[in-house]
Protein backbone atom coordinates (compact mmCIF):
# COMPACT_ATOMS: atom_id res chain seq x y z
CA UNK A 1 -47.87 33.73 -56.56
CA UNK A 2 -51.21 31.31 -55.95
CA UNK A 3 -49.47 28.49 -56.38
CA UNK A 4 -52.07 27.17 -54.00
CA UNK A 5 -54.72 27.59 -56.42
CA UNK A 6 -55.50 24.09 -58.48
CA UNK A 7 -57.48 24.06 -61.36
CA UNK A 8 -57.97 20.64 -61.05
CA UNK A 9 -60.84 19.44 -63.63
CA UNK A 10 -57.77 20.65 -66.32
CA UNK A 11 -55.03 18.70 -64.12
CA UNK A 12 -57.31 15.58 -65.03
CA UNK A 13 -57.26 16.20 -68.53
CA UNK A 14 -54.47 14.42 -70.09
CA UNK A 15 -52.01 16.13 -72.70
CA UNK A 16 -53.28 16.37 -75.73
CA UNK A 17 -51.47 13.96 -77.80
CA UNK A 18 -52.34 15.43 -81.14
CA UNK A 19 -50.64 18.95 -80.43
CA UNK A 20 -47.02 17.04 -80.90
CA UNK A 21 -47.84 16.32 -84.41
CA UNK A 22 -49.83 19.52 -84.93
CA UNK A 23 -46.28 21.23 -83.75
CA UNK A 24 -44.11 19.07 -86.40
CA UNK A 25 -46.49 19.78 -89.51
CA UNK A 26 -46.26 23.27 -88.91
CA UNK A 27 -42.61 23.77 -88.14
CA UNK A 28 -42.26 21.62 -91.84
CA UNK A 29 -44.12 23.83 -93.30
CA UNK A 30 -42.78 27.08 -91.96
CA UNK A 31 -39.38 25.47 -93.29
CA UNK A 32 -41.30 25.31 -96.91
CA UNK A 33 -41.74 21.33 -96.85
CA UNK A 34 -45.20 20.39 -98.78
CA UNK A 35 -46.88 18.32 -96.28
CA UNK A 36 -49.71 16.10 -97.01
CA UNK A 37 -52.08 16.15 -94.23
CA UNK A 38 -54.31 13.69 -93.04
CA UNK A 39 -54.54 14.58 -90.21
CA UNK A 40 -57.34 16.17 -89.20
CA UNK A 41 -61.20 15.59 -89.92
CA UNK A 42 -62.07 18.74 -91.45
CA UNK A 43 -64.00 17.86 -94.81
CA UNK A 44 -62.10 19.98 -97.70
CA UNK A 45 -64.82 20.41 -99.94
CA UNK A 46 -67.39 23.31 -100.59
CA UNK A 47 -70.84 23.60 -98.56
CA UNK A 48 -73.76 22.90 -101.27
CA UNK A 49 -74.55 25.90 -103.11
CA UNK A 50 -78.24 26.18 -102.39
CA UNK A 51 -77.27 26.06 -99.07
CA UNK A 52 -74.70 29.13 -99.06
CA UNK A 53 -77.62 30.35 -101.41
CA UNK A 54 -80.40 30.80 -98.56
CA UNK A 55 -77.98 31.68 -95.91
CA UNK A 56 -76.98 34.47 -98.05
CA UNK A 57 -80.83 35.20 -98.82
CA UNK A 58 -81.99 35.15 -95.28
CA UNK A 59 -78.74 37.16 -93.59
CA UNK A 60 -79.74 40.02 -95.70
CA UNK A 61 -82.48 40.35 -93.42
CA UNK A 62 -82.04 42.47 -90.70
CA UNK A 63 -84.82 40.63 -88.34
CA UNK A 64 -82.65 37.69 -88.56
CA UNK A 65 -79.93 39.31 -87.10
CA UNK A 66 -81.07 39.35 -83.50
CA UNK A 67 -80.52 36.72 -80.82
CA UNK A 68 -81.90 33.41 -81.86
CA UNK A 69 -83.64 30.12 -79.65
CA UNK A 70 -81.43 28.11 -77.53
CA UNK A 71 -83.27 24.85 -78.75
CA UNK A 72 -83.46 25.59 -82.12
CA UNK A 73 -85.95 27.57 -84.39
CA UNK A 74 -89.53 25.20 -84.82
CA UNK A 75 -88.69 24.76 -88.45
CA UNK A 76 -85.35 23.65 -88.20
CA UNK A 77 -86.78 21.04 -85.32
CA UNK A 78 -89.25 20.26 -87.96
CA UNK A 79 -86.79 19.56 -90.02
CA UNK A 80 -85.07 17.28 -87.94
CA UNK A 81 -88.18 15.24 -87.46
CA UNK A 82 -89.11 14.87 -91.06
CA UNK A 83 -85.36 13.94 -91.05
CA UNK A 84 -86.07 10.78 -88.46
CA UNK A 85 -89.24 10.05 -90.05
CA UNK A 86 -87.72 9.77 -93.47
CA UNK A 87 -84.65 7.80 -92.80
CA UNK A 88 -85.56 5.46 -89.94
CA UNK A 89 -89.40 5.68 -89.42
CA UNK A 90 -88.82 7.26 -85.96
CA UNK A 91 -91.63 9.95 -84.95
CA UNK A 92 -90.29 12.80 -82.54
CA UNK A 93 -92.06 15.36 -80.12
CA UNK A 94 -90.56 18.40 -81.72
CA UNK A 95 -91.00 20.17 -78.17
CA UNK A 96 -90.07 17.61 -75.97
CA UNK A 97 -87.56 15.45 -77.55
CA UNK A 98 -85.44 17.84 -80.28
CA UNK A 99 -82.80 20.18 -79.48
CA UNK A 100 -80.70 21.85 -81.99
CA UNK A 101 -76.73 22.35 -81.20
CA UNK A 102 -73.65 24.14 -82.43
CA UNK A 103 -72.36 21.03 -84.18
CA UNK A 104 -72.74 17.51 -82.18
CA UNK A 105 -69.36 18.35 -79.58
CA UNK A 106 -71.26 21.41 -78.60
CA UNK A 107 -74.40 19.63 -77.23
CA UNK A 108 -72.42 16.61 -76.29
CA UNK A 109 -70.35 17.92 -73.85
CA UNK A 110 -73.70 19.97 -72.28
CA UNK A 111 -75.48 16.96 -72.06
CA UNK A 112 -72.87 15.19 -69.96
CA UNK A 113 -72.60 18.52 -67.77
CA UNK A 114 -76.04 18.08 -67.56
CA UNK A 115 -76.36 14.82 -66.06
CA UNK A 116 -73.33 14.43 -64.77
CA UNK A 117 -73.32 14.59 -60.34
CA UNK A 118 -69.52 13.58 -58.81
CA UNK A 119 -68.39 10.78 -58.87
CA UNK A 120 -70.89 9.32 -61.88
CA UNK A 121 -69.39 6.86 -64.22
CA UNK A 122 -69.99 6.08 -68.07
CA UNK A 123 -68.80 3.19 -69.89
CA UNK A 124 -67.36 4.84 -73.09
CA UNK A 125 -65.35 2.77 -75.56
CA UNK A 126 -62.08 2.88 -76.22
CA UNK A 127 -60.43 3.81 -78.89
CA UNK A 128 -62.79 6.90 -78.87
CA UNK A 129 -63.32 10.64 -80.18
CA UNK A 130 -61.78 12.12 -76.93
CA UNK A 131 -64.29 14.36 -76.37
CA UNK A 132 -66.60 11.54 -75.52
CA UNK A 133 -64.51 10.08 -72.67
CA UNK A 134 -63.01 13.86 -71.50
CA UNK A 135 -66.29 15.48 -71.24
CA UNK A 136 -66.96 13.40 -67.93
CA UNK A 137 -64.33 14.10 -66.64
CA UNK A 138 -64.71 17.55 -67.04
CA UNK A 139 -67.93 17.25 -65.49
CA UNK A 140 -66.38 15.49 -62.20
CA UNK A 141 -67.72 12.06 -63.62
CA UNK A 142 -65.68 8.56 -64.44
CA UNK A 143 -64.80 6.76 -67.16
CA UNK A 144 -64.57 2.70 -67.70
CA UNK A 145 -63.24 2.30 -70.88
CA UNK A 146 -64.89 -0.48 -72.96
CA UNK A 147 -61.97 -2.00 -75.81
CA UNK A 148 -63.34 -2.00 -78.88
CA UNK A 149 -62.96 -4.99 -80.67
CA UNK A 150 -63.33 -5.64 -84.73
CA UNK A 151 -64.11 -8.46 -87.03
CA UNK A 152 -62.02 -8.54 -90.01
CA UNK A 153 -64.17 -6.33 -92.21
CA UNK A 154 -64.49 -3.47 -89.21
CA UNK A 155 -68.09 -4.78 -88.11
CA UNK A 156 -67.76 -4.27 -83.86
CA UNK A 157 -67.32 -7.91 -82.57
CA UNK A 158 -70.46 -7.46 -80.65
CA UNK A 159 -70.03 -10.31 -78.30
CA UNK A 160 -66.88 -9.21 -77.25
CA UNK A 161 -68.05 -5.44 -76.70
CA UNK A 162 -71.04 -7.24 -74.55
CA UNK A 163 -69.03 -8.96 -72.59
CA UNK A 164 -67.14 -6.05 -71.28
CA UNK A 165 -70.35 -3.93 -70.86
CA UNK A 166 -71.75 -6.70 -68.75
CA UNK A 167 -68.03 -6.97 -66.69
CA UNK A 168 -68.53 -3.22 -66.44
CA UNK A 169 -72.13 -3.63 -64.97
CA UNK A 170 -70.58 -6.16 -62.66
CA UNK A 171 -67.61 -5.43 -61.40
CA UNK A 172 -67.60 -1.62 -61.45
CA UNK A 173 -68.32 0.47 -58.31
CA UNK A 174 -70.27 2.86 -58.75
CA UNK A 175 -72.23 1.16 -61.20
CA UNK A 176 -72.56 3.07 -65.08
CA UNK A 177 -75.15 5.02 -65.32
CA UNK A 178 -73.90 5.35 -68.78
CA UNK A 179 -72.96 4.35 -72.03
CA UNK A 180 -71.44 6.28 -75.16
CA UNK A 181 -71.87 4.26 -78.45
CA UNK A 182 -70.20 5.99 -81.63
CA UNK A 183 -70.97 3.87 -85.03
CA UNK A 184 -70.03 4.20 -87.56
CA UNK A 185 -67.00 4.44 -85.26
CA UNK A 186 -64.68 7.61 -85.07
CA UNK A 187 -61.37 6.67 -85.41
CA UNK A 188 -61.67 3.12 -85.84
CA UNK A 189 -64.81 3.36 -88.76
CA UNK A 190 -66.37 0.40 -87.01
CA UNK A 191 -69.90 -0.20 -88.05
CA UNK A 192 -72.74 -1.92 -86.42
CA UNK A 193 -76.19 -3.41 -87.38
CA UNK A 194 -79.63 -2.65 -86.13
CA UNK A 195 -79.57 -6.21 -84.12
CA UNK A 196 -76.81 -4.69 -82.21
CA UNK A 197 -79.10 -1.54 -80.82
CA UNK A 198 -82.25 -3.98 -80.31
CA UNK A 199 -79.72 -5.98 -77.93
CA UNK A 200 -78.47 -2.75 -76.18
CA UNK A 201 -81.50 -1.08 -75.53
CA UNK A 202 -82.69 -4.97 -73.93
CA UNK A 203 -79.52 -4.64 -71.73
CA UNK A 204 -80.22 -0.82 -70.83
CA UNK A 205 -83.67 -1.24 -69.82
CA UNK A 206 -83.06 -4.03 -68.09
CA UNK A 207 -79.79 -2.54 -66.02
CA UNK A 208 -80.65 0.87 -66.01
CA UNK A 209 -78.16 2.65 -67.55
CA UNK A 210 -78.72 5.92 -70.34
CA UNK A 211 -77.24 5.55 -73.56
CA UNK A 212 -75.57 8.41 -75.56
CA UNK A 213 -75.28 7.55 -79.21
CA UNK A 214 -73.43 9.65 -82.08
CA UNK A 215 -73.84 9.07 -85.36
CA UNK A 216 -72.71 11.88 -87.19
CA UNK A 217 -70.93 9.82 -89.85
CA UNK A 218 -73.95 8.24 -90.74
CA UNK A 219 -74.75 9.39 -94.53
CA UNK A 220 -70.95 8.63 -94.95
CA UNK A 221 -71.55 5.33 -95.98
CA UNK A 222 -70.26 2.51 -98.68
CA UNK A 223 -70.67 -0.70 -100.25
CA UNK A 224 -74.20 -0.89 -99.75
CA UNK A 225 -73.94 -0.40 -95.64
CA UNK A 226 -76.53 1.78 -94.19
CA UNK A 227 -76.60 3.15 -91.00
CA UNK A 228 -78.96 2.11 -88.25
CA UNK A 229 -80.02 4.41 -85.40
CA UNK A 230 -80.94 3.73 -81.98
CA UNK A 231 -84.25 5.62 -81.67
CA UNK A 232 -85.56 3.00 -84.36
CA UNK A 233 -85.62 0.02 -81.68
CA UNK A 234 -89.35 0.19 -79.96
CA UNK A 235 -88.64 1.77 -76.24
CA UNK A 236 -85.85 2.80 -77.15
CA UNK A 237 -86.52 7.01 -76.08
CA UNK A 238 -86.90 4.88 -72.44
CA UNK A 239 -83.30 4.81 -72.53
CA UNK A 240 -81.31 6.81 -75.24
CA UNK A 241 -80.61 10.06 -77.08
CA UNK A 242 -78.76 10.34 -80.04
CA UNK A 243 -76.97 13.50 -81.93
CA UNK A 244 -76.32 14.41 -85.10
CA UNK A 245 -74.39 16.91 -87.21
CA UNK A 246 -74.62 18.51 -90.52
CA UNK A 247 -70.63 18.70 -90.51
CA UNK A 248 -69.85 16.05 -92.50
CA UNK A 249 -73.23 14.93 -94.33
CA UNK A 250 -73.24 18.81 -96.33
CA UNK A 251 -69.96 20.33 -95.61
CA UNK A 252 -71.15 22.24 -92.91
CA UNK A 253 -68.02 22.34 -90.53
CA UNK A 254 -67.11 25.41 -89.86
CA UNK A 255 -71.03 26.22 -89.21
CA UNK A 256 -71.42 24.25 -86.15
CA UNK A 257 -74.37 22.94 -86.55
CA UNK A 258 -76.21 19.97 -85.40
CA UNK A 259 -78.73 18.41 -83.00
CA UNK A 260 -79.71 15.74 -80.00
CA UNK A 261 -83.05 13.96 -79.97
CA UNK A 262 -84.43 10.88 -78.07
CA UNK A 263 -85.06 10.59 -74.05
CA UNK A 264 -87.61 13.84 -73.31
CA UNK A 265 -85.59 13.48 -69.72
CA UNK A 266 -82.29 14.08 -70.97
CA UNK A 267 -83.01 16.11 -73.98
CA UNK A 268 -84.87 18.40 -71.33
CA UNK A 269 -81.64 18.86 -69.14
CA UNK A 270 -79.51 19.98 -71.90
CA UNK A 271 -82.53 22.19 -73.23
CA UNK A 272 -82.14 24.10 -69.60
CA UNK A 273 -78.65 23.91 -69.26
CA UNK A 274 -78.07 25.81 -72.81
CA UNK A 275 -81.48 28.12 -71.51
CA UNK A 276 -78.48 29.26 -69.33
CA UNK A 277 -75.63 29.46 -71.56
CA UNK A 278 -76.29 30.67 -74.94
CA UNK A 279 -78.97 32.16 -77.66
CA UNK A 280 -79.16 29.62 -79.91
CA UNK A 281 -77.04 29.25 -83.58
CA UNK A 282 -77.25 32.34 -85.50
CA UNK A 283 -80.92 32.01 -86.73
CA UNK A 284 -79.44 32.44 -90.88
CA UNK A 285 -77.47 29.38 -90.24
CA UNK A 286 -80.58 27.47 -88.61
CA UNK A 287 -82.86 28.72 -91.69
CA UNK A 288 -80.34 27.28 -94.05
CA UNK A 289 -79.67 24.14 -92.15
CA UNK A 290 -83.50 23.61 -92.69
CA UNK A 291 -83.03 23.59 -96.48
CA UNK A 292 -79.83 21.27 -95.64
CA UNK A 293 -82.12 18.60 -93.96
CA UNK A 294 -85.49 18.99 -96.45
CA UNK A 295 -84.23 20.06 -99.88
CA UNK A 296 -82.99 17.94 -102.66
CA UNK A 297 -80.21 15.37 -100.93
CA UNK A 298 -78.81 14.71 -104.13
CA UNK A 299 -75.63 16.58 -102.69
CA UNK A 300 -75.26 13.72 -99.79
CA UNK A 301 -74.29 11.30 -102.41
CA UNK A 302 -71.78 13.18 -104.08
CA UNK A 303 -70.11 14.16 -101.18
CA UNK A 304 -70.08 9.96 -100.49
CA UNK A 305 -68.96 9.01 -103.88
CA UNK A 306 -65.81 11.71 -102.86
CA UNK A 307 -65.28 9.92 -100.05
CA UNK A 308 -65.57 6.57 -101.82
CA UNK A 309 -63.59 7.31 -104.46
CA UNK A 310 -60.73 8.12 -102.53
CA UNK A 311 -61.14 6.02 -99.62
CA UNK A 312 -60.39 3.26 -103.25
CA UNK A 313 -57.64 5.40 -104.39
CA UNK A 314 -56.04 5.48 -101.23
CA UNK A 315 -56.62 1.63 -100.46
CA UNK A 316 -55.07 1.14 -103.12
CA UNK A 317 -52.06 3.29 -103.60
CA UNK A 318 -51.31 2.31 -100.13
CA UNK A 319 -50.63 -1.29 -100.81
CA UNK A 320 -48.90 -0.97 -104.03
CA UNK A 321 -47.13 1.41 -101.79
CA UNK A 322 -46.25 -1.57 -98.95
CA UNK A 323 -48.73 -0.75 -96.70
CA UNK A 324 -51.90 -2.40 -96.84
CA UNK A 325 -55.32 -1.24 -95.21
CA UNK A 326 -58.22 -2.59 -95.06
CA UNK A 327 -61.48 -0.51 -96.50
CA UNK A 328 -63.80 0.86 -94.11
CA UNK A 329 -67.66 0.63 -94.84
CA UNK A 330 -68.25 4.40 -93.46
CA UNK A 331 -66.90 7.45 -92.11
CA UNK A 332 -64.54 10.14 -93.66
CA UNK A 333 -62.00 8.14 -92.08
CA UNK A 334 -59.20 4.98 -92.75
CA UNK A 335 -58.26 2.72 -89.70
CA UNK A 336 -54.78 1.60 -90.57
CA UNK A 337 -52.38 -0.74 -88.37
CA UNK A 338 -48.75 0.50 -88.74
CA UNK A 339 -46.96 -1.20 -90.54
CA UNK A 340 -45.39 -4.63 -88.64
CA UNK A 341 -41.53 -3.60 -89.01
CA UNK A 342 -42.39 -0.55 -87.62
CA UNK A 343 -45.17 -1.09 -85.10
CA UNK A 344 -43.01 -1.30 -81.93
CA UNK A 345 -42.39 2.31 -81.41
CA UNK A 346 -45.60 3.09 -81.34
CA UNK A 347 -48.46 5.31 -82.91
CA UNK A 348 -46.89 8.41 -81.77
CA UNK A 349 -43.39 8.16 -82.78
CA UNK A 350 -44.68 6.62 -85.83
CA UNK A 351 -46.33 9.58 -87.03
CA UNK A 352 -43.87 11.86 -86.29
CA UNK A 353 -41.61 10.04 -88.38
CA UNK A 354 -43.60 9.48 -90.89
CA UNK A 355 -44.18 13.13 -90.62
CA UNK A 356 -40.48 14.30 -90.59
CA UNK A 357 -39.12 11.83 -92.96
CA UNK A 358 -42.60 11.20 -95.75
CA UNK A 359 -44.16 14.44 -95.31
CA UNK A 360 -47.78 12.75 -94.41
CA UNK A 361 -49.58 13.47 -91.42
CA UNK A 362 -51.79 11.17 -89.82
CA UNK A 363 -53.25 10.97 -86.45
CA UNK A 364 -51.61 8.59 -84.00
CA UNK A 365 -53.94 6.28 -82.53
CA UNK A 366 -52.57 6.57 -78.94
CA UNK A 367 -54.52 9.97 -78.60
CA UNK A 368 -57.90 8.03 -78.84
CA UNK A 369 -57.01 5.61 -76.74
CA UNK A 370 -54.35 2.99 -75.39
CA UNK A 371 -55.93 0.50 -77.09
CA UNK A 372 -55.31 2.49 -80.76
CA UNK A 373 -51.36 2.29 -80.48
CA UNK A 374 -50.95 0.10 -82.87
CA UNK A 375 -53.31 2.27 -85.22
CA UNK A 376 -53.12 5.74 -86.72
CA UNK A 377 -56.06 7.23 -87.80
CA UNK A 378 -56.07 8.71 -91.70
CA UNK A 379 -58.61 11.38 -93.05
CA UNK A 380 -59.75 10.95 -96.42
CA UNK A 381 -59.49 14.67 -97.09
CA UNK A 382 -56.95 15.64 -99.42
CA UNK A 383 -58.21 14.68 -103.44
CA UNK A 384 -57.18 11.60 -105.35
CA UNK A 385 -53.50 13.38 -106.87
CA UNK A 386 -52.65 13.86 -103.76
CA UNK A 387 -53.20 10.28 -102.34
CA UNK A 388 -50.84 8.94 -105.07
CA UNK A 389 -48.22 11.61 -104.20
CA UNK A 390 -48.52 10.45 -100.52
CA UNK A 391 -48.32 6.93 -101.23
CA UNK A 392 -45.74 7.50 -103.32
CA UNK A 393 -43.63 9.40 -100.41
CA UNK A 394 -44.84 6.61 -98.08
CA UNK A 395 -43.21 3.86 -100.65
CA UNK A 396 -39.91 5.74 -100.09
CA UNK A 397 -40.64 6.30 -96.42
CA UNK A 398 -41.26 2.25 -96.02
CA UNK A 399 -38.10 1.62 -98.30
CA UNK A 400 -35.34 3.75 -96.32
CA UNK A 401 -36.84 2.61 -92.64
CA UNK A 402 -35.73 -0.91 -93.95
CA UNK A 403 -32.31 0.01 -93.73
């Protein structure tokens, strides 16, 4: 019965390639294996204690308990700004150009709905966090995906990614109206320089074209790299927005909390559209988030000396282990090629077997992109002990596929 019916914005999502592995790890562990996952992007350790502290303090008071602001509470956009101001010199219209999200994927995906008529396309690269291609399709846009090409240290080959915008802005019919830039990179940890957003914002000025930028692995940093931001190239709010999220910076997952500034055009559409579809964060968590973004950060750099540490335990471990990876300069995240004997069957089957057969789950790199098949995608979120025991199950793995 209504067979007729079509839903057919979810017949033009594709299957979600993750949910094969997802199915695996959880039928080994039903069956009592102890599975080492790495899988998933979900930071493991505890959210800063002052932080817990004043959402505790302010949820035992009733008045906060009440629906909140769509765009955010004024001190938390405060916050934000002082943020900007603080780490990249950038000055903000707390009215016109902040609004404060549940977590970055939240106000993302309302943006594009925002902006998004039939039939619009946006050059997003690929491989890519899939929410940032799917959510235009969703919204009954387009997507020309850009490949995403790396240097040998995991700095985006810039002229190469140029040259495809510019074939994009060429070729493509209807032309981008726009672009999705994610550095540091999610899954591929590619990082980029401030020349690179002084050249963009040149191009996107000049072409007219919006762009979208995420950086919400930007305090996730190593080796001396830091982060650059859009919004610090003069004109740049012309031409770009840019979200955040206090995920991975402070723990904060599971709070969903983050926030979108730049453009006052488009940070104005996705202020109405939420006007229309929710009350705003629980106002405790927006209080706290405050003390997140203004108290002592001496948190951020222990939770990126975690990170470090064992993005050098598992570099290492790895190659003594017969697979060798090269370190990323940011993200929670390792970019690792498969292995060459085994790099034929692809990202997928790869990670099921290593799955099935090591007990380590990564994420194949198919399910960001076609160009990430050769690639799985491994989250630095299990402690150094168990690194070694997964590198150690990953020797063996390595050994018996030679035979």
């Amino acid at each position: 019965m209504f067979d007729e019916i079509q839903f057919e914005k979810i017949k033009r999502l594709p299957k979600y390639v993750f949910a094969a592995v997802n199915e695996l790890k959880m039928a080994e562990r039903r069956a009592g294996e102890d599975v080492i996952d790495f899988s998933m992007g979900n930071p493991d350790g505890p959210t800063p204690q002052h932080i817990v502290d004043k959402l505790v303090e302010c949820i035992n008071k009733p008045r906060t308990h009440g629906y909140s602001v769509s765009k955010g509470i004024y001190k938390l956009r405060g916050a934000v700004g002082g943020w900007y101001r603080r780490k990249y010199n950038v000055d903000l219209d707390l009215d016109r150009e902040v609004v404060v999200t549940m977590g970055s994927k939240e106000g993302y995906v309302h943006l594009v709905q925002a902006i998004t008529n039939p039939g619009d396309l946006a050059m997003v690269p690929d491989p890519c966090y899939p929410i940032h291609s799917q959510a235009f399709i969703l919204a009954g846009g387009n997507v020309h995906r850009l490949k995403l090409e790396m240097l040998e240290d995991y700095r985006l080959d810039e002229d190469a990614f140029f040259d495809n915008i510019e074939t994009a802005l060429r070729e493509s019919s209807p032309k981008p109206k726009y672009l999705v830039v994610n550095f540091p990179n999610n899954p591929t940890t590619a990082t980029v320089d401030l020349s690179f957003y002084e050249r963009l914002v040149e191009l996107a000025r000049k072409e007219r074209f919006y762009i979208i930028s995420d950086i919400a692995y930007a305090e996730i940093t190593f080796d001396g790299y830091v982060t650059p931001s859009v919004l610090q190239v003069p004109g740049a709010k012309d031409v770009a927005v840019e979200s955040y999220t206090l995920s991975k910076t402070y723990n904060m997952a599971g709070w969903r909390v983050g926030f979108m500034v730049g453009n006052a055009k488009l940070i104005g559409a996705l202020e109405k559209i939420k006007s229309w579809l929710d009350y705003g964060t629980f106002t405790p968590i927006q209080v706290a988030s405050t003390i997140a973004l203004t108290d002592d950060q001496s948190c951020v750099a222990e939770i990126c000396d975690v990170y470090r540490r064992r993005r050098d335990v598992m570099i290492k471990s790895f190659e003594n282990a017969g697979w060798p990876i090269l370190p990323p300069r940011a993200s929670m995240f390792v970019w690792a090629r498969i292995p060459e004997q085994l790099r034929s069957m692809g990202s997928l089957e790869f990670s099921k077997k290593l799955l099935t057969e090591g007990k380590v789950a990564v994420s194949p790199g198919i399910g960001f992109g076609a160009y990430g098949d050769e690639y799985v995608r491994v989250a630095m979120i299990e402690n150094e002990e168990r690194i070694r025991q997964a590198a150690r199950n990953i020797r063996k793995f390595l050994k018996s596929s030679e035979s």
